[in-house]
C-alpha atoms as a PDB file:
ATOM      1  CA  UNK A   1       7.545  62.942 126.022  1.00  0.00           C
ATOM      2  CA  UNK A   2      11.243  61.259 126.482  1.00  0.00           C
ATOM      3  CA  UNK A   3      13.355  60.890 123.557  1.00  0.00           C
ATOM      4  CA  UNK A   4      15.939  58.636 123.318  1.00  0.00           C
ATOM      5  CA  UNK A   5      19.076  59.605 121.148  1.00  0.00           C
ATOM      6  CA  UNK A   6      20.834  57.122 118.825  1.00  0.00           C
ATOM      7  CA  UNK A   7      24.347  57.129 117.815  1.00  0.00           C
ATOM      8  CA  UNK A   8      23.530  59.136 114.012  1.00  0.00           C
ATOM      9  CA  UNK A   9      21.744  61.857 116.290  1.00  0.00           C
ATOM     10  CA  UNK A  10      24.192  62.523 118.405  1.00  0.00           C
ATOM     11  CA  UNK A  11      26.933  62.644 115.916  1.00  0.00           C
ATOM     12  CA  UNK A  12      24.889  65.351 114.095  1.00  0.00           C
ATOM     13  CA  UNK A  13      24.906  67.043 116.889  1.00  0.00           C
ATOM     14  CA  UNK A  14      28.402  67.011 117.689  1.00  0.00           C
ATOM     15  CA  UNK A  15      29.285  67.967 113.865  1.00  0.00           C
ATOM     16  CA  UNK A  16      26.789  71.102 114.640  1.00  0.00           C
ATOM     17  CA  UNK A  17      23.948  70.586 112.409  1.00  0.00           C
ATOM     18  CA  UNK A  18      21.638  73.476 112.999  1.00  0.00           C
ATOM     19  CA  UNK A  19      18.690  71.320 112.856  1.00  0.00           C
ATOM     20  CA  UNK A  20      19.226  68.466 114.993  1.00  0.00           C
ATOM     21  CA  UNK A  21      20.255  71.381 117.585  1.00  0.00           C
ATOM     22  CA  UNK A  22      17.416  73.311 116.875  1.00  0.00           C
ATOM     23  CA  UNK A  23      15.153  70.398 117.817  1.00  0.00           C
ATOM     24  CA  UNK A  24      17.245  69.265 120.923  1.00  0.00           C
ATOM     25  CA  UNK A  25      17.231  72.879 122.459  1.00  0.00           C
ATOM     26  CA  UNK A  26      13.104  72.850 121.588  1.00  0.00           C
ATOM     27  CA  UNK A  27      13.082  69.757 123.367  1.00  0.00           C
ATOM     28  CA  UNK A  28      15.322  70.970 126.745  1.00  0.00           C
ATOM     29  CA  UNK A  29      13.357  74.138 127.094  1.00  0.00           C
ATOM     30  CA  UNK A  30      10.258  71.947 127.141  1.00  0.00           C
ATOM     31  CA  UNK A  31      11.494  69.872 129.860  1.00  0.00           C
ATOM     32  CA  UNK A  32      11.316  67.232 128.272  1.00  0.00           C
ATOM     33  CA  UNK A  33      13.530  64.497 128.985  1.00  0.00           C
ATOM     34  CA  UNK A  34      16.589  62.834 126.538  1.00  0.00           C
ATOM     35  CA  UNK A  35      18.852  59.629 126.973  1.00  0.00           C
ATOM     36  CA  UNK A  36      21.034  58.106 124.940  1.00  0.00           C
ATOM     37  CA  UNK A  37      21.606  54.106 125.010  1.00  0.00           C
ATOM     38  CA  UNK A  38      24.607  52.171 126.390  1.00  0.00           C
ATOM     39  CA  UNK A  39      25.185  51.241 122.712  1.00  0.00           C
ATOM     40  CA  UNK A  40      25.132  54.656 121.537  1.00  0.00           C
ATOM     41  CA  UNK A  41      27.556  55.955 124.390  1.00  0.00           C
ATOM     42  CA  UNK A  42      29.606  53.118 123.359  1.00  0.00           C
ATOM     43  CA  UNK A  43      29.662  54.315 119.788  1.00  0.00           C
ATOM     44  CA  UNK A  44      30.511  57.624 120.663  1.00  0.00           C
ATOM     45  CA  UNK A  45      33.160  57.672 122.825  1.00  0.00           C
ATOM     46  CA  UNK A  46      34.948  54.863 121.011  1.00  0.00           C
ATOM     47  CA  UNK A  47      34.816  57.239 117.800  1.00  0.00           C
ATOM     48  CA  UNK A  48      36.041  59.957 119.611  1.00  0.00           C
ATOM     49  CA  UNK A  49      39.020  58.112 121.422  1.00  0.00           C
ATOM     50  CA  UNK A  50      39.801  56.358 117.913  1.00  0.00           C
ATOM     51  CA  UNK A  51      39.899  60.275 116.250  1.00  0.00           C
ATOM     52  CA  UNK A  52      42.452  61.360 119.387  1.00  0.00           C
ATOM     53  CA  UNK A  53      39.476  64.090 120.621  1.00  0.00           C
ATOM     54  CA  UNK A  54      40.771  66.330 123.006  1.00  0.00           C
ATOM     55  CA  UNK A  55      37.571  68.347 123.731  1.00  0.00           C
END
């Protein structure tokens, strides 16, 4: 199965909920493949350059 990754998901799992991880690391140790979107990458790293991330 692939799974794609929208912009709430990935923000989950950059805020570390245990969940969301928990199902992403079930997910990579199944080999499974995950993308995220143009949109979503978009989202994300105009969040994180508007919050002044440094890591």
């Amino acid at each position: 199965m692939t799974y794609v990754l929208d912009t709430n998901i990935i923000t989950a799992i950059l805020k570390g909920n245990e969940k969301v991880k928990r199902k992403v690391q079930e997910v990579i140790v199944g080999e499974e493949e995950i993308f995220i979107n143009g949109i979503s990458y978009y989202e994300i790293k105009r969040g994180l350059l508007a919050a002044n991330a440094t890591a």
